[in-house]
C-alpha atoms as a PDB file:
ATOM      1  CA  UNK A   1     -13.503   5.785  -0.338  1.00  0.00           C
ATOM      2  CA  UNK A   2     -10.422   7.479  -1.338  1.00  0.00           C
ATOM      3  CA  UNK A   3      -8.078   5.629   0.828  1.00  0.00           C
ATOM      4  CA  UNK A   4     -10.115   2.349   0.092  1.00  0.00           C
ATOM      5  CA  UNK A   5      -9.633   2.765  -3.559  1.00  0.00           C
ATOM      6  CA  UNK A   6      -5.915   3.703  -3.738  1.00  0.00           C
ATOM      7  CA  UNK A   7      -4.622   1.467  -1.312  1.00  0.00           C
ATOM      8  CA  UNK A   8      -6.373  -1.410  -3.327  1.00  0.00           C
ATOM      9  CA  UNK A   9      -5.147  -0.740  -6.380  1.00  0.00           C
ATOM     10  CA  UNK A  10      -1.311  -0.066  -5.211  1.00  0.00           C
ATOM     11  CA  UNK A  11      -2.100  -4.018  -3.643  1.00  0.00           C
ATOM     12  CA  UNK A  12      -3.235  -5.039  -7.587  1.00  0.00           C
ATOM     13  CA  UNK A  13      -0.117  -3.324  -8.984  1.00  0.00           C
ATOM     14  CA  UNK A  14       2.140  -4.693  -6.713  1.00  0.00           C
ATOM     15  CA  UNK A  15       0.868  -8.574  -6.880  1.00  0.00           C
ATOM     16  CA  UNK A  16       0.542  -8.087 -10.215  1.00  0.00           C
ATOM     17  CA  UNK A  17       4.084  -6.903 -11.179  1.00  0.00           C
ATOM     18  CA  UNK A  18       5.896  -9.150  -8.197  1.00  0.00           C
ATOM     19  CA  UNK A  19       3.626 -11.966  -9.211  1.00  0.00           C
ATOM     20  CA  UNK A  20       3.399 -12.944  -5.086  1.00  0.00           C
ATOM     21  CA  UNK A  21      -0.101 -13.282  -4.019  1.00  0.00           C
ATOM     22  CA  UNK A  22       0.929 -11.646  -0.754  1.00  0.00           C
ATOM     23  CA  UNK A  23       2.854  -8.701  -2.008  1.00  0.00           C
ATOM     24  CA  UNK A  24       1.428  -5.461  -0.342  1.00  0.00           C
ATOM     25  CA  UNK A  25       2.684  -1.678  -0.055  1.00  0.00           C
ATOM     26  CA  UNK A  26       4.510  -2.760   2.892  1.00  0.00           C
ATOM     27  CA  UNK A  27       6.754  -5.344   1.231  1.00  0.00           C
ATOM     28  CA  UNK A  28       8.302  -2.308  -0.724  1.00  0.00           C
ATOM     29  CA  UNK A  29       9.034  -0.138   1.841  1.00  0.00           C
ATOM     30  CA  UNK A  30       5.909   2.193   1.751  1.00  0.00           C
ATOM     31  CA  UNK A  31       4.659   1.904   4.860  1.00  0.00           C
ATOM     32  CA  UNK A  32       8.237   2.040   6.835  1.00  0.00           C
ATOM     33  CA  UNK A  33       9.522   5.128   5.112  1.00  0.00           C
ATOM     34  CA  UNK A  34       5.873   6.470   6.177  1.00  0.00           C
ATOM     35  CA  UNK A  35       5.921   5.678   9.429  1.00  0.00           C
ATOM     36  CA  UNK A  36       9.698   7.244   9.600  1.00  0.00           C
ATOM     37  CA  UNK A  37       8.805  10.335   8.379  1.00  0.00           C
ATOM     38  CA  UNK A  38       6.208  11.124  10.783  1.00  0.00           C
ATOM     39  CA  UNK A  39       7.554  10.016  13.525  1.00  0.00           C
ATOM     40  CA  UNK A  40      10.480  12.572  12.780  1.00  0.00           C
ATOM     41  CA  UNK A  41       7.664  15.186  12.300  1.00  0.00           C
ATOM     42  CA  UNK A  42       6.543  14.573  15.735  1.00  0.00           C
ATOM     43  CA  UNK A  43       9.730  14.278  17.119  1.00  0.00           C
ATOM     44  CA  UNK A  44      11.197  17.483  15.960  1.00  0.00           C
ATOM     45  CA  UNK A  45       8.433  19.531  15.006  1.00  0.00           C
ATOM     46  CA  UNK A  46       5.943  19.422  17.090  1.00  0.00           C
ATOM     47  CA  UNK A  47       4.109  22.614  16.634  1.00  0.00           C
ATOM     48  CA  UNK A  48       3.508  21.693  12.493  1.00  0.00           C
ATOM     49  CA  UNK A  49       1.953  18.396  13.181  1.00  0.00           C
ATOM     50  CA  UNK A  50      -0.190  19.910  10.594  1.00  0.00           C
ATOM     51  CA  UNK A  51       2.743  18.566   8.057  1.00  0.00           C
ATOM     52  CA  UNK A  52       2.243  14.923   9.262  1.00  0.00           C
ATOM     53  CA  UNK A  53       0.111  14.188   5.878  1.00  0.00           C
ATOM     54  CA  UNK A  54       2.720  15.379   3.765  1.00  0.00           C
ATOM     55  CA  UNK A  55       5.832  13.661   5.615  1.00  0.00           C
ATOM     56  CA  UNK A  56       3.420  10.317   5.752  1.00  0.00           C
ATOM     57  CA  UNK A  57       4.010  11.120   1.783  1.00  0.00           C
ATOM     58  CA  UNK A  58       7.253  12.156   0.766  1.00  0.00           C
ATOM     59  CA  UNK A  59       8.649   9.355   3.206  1.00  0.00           C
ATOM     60  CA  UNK A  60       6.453   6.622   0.936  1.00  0.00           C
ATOM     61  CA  UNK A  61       8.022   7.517  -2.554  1.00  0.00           C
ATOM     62  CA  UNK A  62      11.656   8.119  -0.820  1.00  0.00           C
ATOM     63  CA  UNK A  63      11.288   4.792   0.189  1.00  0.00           C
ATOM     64  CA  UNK A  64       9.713   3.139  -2.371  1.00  0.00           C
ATOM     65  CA  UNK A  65      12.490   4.848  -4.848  1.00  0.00           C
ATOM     66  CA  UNK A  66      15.383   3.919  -2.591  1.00  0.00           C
ATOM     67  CA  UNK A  67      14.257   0.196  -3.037  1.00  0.00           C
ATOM     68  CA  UNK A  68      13.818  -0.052  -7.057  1.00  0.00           C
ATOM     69  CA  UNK A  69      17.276   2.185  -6.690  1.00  0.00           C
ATOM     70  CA  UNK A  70      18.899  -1.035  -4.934  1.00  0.00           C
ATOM     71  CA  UNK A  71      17.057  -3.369  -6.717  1.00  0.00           C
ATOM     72  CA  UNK A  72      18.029  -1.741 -10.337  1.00  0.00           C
ATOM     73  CA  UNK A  73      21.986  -1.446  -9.738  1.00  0.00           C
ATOM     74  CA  UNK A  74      21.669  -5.270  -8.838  1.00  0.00           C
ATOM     75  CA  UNK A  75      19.237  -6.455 -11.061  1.00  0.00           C
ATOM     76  CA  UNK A  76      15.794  -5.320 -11.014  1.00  0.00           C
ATOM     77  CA  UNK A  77      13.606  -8.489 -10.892  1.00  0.00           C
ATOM     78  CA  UNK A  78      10.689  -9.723  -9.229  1.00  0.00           C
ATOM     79  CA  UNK A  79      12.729 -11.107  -6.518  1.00  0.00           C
ATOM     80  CA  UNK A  80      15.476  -8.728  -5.532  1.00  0.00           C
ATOM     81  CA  UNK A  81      12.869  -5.610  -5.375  1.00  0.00           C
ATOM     82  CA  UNK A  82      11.419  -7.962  -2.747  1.00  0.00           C
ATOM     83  CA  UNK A  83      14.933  -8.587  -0.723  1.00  0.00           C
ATOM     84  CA  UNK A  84      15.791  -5.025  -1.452  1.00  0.00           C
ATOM     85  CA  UNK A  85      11.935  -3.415   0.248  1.00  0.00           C
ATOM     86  CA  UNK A  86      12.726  -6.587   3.201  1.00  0.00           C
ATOM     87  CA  UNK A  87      16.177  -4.713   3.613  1.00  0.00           C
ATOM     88  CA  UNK A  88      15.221  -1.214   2.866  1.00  0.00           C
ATOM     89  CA  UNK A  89      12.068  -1.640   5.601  1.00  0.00           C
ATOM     90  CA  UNK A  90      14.722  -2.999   8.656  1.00  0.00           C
ATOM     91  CA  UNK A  91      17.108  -0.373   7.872  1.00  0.00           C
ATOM     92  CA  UNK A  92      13.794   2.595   7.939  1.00  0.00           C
ATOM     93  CA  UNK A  93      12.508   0.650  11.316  1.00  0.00           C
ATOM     94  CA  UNK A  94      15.657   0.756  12.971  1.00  0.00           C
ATOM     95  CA  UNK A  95      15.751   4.403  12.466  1.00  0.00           C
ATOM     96  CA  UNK A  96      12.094   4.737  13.941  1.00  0.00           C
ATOM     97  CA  UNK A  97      12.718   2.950  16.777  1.00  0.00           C
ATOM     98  CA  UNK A  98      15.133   5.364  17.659  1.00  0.00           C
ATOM     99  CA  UNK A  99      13.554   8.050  17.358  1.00  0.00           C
ATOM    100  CA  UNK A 100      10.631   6.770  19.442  1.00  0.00           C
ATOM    101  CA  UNK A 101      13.246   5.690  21.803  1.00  0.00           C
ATOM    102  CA  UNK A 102      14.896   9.478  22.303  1.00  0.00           C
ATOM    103  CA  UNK A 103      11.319  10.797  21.806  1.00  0.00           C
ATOM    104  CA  UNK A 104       9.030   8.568  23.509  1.00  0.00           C
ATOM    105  CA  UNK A 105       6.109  11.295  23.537  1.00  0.00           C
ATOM    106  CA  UNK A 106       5.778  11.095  19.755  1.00  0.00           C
ATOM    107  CA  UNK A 107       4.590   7.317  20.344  1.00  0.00           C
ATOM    108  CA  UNK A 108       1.031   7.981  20.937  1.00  0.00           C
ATOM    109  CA  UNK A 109       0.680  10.096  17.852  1.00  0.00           C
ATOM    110  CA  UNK A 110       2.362   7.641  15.554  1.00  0.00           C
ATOM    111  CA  UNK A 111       0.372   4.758  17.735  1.00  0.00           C
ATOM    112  CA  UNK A 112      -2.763   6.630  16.349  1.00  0.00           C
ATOM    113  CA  UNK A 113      -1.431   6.529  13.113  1.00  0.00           C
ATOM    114  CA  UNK A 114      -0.334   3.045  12.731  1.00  0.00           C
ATOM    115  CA  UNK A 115      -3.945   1.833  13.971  1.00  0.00           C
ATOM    116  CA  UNK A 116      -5.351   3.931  11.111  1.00  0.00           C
ATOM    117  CA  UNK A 117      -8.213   6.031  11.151  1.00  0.00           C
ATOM    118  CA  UNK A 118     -10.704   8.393   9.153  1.00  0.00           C
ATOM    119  CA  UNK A 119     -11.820  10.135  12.237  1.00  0.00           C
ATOM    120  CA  UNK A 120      -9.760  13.555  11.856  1.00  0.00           C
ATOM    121  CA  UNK A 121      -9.732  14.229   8.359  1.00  0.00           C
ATOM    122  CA  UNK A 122     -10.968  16.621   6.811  1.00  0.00           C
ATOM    123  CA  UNK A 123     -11.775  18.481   2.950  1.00  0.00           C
ATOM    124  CA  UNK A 124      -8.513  20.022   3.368  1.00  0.00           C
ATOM    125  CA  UNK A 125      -6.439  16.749   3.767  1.00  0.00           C
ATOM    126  CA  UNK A 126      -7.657  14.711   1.036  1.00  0.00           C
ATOM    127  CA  UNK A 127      -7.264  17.997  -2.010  1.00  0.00           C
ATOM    128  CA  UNK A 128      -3.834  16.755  -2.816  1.00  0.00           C
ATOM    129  CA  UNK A 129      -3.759  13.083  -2.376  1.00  0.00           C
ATOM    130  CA  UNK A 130      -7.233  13.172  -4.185  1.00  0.00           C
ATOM    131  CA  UNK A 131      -5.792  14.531  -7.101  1.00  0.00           C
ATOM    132  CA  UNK A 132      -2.782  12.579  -6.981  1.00  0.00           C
ATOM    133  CA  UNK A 133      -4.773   9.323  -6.629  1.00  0.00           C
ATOM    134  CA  UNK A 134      -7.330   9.945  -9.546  1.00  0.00           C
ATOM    135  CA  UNK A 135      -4.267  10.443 -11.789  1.00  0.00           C
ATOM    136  CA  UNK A 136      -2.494   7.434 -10.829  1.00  0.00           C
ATOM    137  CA  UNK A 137      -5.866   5.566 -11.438  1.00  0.00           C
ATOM    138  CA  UNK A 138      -6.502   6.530 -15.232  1.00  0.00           C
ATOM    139  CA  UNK A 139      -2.311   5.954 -15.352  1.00  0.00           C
ATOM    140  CA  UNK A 140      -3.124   2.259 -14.324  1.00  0.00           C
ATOM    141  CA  UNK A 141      -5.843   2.214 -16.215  1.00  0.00           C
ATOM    142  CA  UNK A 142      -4.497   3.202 -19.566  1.00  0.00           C
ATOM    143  CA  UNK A 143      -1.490   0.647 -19.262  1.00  0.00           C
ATOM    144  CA  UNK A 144      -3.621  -1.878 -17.827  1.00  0.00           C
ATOM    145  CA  UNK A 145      -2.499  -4.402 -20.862  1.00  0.00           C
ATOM    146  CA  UNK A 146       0.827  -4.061 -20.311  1.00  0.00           C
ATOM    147  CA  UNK A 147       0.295  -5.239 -16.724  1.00  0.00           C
ATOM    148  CA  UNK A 148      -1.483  -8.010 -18.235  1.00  0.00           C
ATOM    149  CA  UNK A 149       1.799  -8.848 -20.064  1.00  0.00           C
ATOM    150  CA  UNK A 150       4.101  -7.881 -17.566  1.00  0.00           C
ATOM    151  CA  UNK A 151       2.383 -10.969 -15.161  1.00  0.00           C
ATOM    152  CA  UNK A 152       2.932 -13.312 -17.856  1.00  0.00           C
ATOM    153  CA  UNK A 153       6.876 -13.151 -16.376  1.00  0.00           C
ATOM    154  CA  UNK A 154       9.752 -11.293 -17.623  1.00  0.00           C
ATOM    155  CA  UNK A 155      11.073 -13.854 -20.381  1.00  0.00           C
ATOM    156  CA  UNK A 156       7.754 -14.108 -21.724  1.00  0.00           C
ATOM    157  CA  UNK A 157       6.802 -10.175 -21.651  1.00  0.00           C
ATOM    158  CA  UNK A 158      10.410  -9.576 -23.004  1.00  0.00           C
ATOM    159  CA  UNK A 159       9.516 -11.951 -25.840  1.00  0.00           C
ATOM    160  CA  UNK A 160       6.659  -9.392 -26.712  1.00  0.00           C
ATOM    161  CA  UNK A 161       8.420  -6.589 -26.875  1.00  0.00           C
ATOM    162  CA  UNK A 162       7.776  -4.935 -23.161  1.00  0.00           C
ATOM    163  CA  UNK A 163      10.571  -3.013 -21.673  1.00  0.00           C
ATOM    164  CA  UNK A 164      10.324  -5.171 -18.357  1.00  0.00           C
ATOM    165  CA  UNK A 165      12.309  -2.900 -15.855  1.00  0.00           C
ATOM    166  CA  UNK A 166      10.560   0.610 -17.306  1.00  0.00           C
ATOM    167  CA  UNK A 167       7.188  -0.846 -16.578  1.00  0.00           C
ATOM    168  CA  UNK A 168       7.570  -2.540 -13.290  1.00  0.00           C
ATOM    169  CA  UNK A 169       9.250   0.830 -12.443  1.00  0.00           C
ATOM    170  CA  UNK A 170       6.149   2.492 -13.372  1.00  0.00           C
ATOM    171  CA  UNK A 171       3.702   0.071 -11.365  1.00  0.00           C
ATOM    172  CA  UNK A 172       6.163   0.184  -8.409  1.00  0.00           C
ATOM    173  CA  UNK A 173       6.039   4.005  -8.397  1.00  0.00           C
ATOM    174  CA  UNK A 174       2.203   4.380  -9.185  1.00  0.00           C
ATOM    175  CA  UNK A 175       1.645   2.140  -6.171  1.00  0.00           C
ATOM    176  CA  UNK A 176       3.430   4.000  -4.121  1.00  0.00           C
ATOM    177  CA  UNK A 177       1.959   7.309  -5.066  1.00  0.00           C
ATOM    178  CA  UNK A 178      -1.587   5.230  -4.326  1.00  0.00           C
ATOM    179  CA  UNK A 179      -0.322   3.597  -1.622  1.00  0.00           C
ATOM    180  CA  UNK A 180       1.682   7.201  -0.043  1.00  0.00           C
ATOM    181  CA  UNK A 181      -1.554   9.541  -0.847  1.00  0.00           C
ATOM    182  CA  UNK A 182      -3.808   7.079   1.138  1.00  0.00           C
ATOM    183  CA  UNK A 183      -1.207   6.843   3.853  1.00  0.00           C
ATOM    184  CA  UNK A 184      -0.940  10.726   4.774  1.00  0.00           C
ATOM    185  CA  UNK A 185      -4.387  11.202   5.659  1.00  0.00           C
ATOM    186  CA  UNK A 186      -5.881   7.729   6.697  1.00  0.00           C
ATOM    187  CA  UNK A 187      -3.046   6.336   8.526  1.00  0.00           C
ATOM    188  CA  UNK A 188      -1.908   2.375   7.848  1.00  0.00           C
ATOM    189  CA  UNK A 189      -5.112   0.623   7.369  1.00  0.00           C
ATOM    190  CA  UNK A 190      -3.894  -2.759   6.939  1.00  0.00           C
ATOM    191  CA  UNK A 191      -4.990  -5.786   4.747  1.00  0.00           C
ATOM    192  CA  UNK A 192      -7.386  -3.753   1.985  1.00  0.00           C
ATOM    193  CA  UNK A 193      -4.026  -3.829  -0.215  1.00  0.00           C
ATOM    194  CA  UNK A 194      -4.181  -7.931   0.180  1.00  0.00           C
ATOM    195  CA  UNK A 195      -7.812  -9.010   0.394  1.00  0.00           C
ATOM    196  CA  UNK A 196      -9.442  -6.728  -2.157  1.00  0.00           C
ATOM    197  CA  UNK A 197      -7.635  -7.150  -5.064  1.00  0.00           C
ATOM    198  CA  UNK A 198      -8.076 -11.123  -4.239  1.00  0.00           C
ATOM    199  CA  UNK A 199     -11.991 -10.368  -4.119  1.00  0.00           C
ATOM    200  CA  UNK A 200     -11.686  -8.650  -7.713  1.00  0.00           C
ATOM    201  CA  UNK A 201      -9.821 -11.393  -9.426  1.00  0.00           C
ATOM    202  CA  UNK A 202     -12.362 -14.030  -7.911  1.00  0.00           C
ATOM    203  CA  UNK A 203     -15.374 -11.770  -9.453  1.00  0.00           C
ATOM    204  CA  UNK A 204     -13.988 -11.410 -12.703  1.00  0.00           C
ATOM    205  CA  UNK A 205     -10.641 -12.813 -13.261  1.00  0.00           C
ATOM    206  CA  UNK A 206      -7.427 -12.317 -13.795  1.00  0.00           C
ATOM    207  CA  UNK A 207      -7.569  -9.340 -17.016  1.00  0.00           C
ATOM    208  CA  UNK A 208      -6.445  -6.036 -15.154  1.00  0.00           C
ATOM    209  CA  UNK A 209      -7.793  -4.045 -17.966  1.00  0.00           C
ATOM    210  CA  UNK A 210     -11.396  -5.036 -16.040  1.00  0.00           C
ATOM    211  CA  UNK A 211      -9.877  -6.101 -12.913  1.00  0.00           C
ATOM    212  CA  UNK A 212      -8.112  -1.752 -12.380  1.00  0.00           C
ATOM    213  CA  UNK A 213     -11.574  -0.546 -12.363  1.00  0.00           C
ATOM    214  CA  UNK A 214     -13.225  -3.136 -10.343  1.00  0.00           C
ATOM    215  CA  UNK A 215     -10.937  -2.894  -7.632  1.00  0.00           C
ATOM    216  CA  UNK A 216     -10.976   0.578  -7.298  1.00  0.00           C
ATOM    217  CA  UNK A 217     -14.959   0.314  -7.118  1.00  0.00           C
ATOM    218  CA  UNK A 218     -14.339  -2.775  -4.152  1.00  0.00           C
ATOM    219  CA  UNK A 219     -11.568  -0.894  -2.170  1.00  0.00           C
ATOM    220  CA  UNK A 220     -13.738   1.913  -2.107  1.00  0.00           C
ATOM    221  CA  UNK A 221     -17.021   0.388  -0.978  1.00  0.00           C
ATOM    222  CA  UNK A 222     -15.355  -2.234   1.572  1.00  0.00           C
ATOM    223  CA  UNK A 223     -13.388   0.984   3.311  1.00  0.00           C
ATOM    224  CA  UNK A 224     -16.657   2.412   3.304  1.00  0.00           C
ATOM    225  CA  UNK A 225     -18.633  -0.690   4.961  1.00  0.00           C
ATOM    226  CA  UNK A 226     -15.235  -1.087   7.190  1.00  0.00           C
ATOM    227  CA  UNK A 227     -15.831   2.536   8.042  1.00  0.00           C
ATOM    228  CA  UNK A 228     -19.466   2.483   8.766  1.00  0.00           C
ATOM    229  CA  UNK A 229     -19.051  -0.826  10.798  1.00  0.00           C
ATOM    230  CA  UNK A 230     -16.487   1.106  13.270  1.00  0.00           C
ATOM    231  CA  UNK A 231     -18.980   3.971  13.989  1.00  0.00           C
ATOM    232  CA  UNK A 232     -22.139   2.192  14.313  1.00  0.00           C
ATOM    233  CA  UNK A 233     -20.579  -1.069  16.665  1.00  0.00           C
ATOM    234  CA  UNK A 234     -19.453   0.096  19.706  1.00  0.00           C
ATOM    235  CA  UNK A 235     -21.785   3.290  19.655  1.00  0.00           C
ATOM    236  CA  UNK A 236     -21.493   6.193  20.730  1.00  0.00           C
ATOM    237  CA  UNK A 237     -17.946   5.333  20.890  1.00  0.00           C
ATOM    238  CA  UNK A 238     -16.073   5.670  17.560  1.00  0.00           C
ATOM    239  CA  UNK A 239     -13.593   2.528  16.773  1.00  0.00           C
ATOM    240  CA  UNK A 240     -10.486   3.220  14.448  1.00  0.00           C
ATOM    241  CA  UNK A 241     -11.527   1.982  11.188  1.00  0.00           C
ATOM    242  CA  UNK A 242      -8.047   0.198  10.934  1.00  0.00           C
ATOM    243  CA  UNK A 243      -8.927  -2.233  13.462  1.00  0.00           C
ATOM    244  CA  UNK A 244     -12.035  -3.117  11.847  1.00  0.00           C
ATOM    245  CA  UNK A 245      -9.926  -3.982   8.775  1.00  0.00           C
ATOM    246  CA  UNK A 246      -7.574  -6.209  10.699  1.00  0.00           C
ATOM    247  CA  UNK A 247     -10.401  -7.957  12.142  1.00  0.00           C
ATOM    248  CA  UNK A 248     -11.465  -8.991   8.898  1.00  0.00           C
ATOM    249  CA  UNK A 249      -7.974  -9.294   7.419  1.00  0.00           C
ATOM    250  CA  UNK A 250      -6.248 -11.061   9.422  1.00  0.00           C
ATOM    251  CA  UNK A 251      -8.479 -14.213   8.834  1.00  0.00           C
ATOM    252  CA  UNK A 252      -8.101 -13.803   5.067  1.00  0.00           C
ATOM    253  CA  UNK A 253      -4.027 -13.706   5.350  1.00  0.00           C
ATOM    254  CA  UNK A 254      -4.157 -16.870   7.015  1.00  0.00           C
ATOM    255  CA  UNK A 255      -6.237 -18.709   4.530  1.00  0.00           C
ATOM    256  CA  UNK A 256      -3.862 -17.317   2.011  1.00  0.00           C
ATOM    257  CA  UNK A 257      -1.172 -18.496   3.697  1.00  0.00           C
ATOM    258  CA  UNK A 258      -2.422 -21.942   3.833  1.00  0.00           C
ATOM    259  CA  UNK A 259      -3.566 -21.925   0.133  1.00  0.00           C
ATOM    260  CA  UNK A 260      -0.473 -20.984  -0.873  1.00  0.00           C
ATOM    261  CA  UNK A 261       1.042 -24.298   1.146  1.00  0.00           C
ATOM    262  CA  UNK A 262      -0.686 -26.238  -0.294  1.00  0.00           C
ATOM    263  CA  UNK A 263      -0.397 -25.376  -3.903  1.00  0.00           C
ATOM    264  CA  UNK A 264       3.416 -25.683  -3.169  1.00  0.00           C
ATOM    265  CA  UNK A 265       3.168 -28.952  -1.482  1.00  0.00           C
ATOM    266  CA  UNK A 266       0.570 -30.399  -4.254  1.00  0.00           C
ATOM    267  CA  UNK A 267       3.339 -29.155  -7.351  1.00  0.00           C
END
């Protein structure tokens, strides 16, 4: 429920603040400078795999802060702190791929935790990304409004007085404190960024001081349905719970996709 909820809401914050109905914690660089950092865990320190949660961490917000970095010395608007987590993410994979390359026995660790999974975690795990992602929630919540302005577009919420680059630096870091807690003990479950925020706004609309709160309470139930789905299917064997997800989310991405081809061709 934990992972569920966080990862949701970092998906809110970022559509919200990039205006892109397909903006995830992958398109800023979360997920790469994750999946760096443990693989360099597992590469080179192989007896404290136990460290793997906090590398999955510390390589989110390093990368997530090395983006809005590039993005603010050239401009930091919707569209170059896309380019810049595009750029940021090749550079962090090509990195990976070598150490996977030199390393090849970290690959079925990291395999494990790109699938994503709930399988091995335990009270222990979840104390400081718990913490970390209950704070970041009442954060959101409390400036809720000015994400409501700040998706009305930057001339418009500079017109009303919001410091545009301070808050979408906010929303960009909150999300990838949800988005980096989530990721050190769960893994990369993919698509609960994308579909549940698109599930909240089609319940209630489009006003994030309702809309925080509501996905929070989706993300959380769907990762638990997701999660009860992959150990009751295939019984007595246990599926990852991140291939669940992508069973379910890769149908919804496409219909995106196509919805948002044909609002382009029909303006």
């Amino acid at each position: 429920m934990l992972a569920g909820c966080a990862l949701s809401l970092a998906g809110l914050m970022l559509q919200t603040v990039l205006n892109n109905a397909l903006a995830g914690p992958s398109i800023i660089g979360v997920t790469s400078g994750a999946g760096l950092f443990t693989a360099l865990v597992t590469a080179l320190f192989p007896p404290y795999l136990t460290l793997m949660p906090l590398a999955a961490f510390a390589g989110a917000l390093i990368a997530t802060l090395l983006v809005f970095f590039i993005a603010k010395k050239t401009g930091a608007s919707r569209i170059t702190i896309v380019l810049s987590g595009a750029a940021v993410s090749s550079f962090i994979g090509a990195f990976t791929d070598t150490i996977l390359t030199i390393w090849p026995d970290t690959v079925l660790i990291r395999t494990s935790f790109v699938i994503g999974g709930l399988a091995g975690v335990t009270m222990d795990s979840i104390k400081l990304p718990g913490i970390i992602i209950f704070i970041s929630f009442f954060i959101g919540l409390i400036f809720s409004y000015d994400m409501n302005v700040l998706s009305l577009g930057d001339e418009t919420a500079k017109s009303l007085g919001l410091n545009v680059s301070r808050y979408r630096f906010l929303f960009i870091v909150l999300s990838s404190l949800l988005a980096g807690s989530a990721i050190s003990f769960a893994g990369l479950l993919s698509f609960i960024g994308l579909i549940v925020p698109h599930a909240g706004r089609f319940i209630i609309g489009s006003d994030n001081r309702l809309l925080v709160p509501v996905t929070a309470l989706l993300g959380s139930s769907f990762a638990l349905f997701c999660d009860l789905l992959a150990r009751t299917l295939f019984a007595p064997y246990e599926v990852p719970v991140g291939i669940i997800m992508s069973f379910l989310g890769g149908p919804f991405f496409i219909y995106l996709l196509l919805k948002q081809r044909r609002r382009l061709i029909d303006a």
